[in-house]
C-alpha atoms as a PDB file:
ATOM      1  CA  UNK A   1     -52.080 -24.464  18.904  1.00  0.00           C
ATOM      2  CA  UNK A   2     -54.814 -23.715  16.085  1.00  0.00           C
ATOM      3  CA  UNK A   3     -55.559 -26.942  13.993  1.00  0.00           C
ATOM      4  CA  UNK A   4     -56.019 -24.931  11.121  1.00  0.00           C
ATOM      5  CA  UNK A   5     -52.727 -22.581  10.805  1.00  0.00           C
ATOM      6  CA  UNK A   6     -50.285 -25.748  11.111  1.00  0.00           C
ATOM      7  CA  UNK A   7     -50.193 -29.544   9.865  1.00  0.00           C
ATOM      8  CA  UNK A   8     -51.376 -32.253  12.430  1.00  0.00           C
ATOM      9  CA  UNK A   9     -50.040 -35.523  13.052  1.00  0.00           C
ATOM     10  CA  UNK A  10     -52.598 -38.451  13.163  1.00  0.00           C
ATOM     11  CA  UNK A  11     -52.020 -41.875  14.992  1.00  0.00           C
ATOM     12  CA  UNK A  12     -50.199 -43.634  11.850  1.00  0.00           C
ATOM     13  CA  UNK A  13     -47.874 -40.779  11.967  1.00  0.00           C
ATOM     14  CA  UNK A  14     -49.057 -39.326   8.467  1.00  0.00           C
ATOM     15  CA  UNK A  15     -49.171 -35.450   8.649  1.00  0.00           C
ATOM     16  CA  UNK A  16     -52.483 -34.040   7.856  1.00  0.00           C
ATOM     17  CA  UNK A  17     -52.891 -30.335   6.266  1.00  0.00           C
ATOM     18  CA  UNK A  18     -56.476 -28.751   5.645  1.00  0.00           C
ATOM     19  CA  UNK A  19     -57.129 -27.737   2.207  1.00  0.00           C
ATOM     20  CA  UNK A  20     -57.858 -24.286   3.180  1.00  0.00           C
ATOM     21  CA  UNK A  21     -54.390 -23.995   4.430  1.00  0.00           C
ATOM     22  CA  UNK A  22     -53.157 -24.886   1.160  1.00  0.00           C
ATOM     23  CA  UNK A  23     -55.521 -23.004  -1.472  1.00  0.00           C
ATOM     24  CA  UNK A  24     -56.362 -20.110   0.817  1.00  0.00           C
ATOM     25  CA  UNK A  25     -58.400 -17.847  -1.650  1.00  0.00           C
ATOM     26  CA  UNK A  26     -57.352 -20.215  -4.892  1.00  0.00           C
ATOM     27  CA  UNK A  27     -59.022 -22.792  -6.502  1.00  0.00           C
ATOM     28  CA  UNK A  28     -55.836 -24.126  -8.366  1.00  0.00           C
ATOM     29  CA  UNK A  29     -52.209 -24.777  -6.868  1.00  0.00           C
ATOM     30  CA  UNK A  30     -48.959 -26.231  -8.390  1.00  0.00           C
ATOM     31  CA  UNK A  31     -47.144 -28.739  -6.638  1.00  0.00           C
ATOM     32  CA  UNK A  32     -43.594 -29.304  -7.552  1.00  0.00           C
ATOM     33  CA  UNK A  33     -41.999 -33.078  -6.682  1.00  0.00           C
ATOM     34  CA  UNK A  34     -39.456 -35.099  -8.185  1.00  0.00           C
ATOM     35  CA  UNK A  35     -38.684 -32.195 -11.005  1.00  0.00           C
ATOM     36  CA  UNK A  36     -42.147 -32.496 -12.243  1.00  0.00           C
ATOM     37  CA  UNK A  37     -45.114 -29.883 -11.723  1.00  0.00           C
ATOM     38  CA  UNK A  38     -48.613 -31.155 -10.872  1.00  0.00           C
ATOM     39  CA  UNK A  39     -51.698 -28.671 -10.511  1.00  0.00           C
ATOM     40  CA  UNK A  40     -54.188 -29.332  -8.018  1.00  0.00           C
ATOM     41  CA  UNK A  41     -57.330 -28.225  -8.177  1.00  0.00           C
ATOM     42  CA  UNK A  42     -60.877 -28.057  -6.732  1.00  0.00           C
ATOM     43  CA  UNK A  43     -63.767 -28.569  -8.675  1.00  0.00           C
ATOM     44  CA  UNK A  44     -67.068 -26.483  -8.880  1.00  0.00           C
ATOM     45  CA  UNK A  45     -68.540 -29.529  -6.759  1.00  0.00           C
ATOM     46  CA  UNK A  46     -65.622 -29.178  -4.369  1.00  0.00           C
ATOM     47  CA  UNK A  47     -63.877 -32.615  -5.103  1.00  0.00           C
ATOM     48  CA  UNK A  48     -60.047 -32.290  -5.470  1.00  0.00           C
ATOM     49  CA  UNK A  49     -58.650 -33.255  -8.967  1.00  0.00           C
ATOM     50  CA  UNK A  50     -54.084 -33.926  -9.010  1.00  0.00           C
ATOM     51  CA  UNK A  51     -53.548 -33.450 -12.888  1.00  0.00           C
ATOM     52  CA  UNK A  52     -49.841 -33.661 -14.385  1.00  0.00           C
END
């Protein structure tokens, strides 16, 4: 299995995804949770910013 095309599981059982695998191309994504929309986004320094 290729680390990078599927979501690992760590030793405290948390699943980890790479950020690659979830902005592909992008720079901005929405996630939807709890009926609310929240944009995540990666900065021109490459630090990850969750906005509402």
């Amino acid at each position: 299995m290729d680390k990078s095309q599927e979501c690992i599981e760590n030793q405290s059982h948390e699943k980890m995804v790479d950020s690659k695998d979830l902005f592909g191309q992008e720079r901005e994504i929405t996630i939807s949770h709890r009926e609310n929309l929240y944009r995540l986004s990666i900065t021109k320094l490459g630090k990850l910013i969750l906005t509402k």
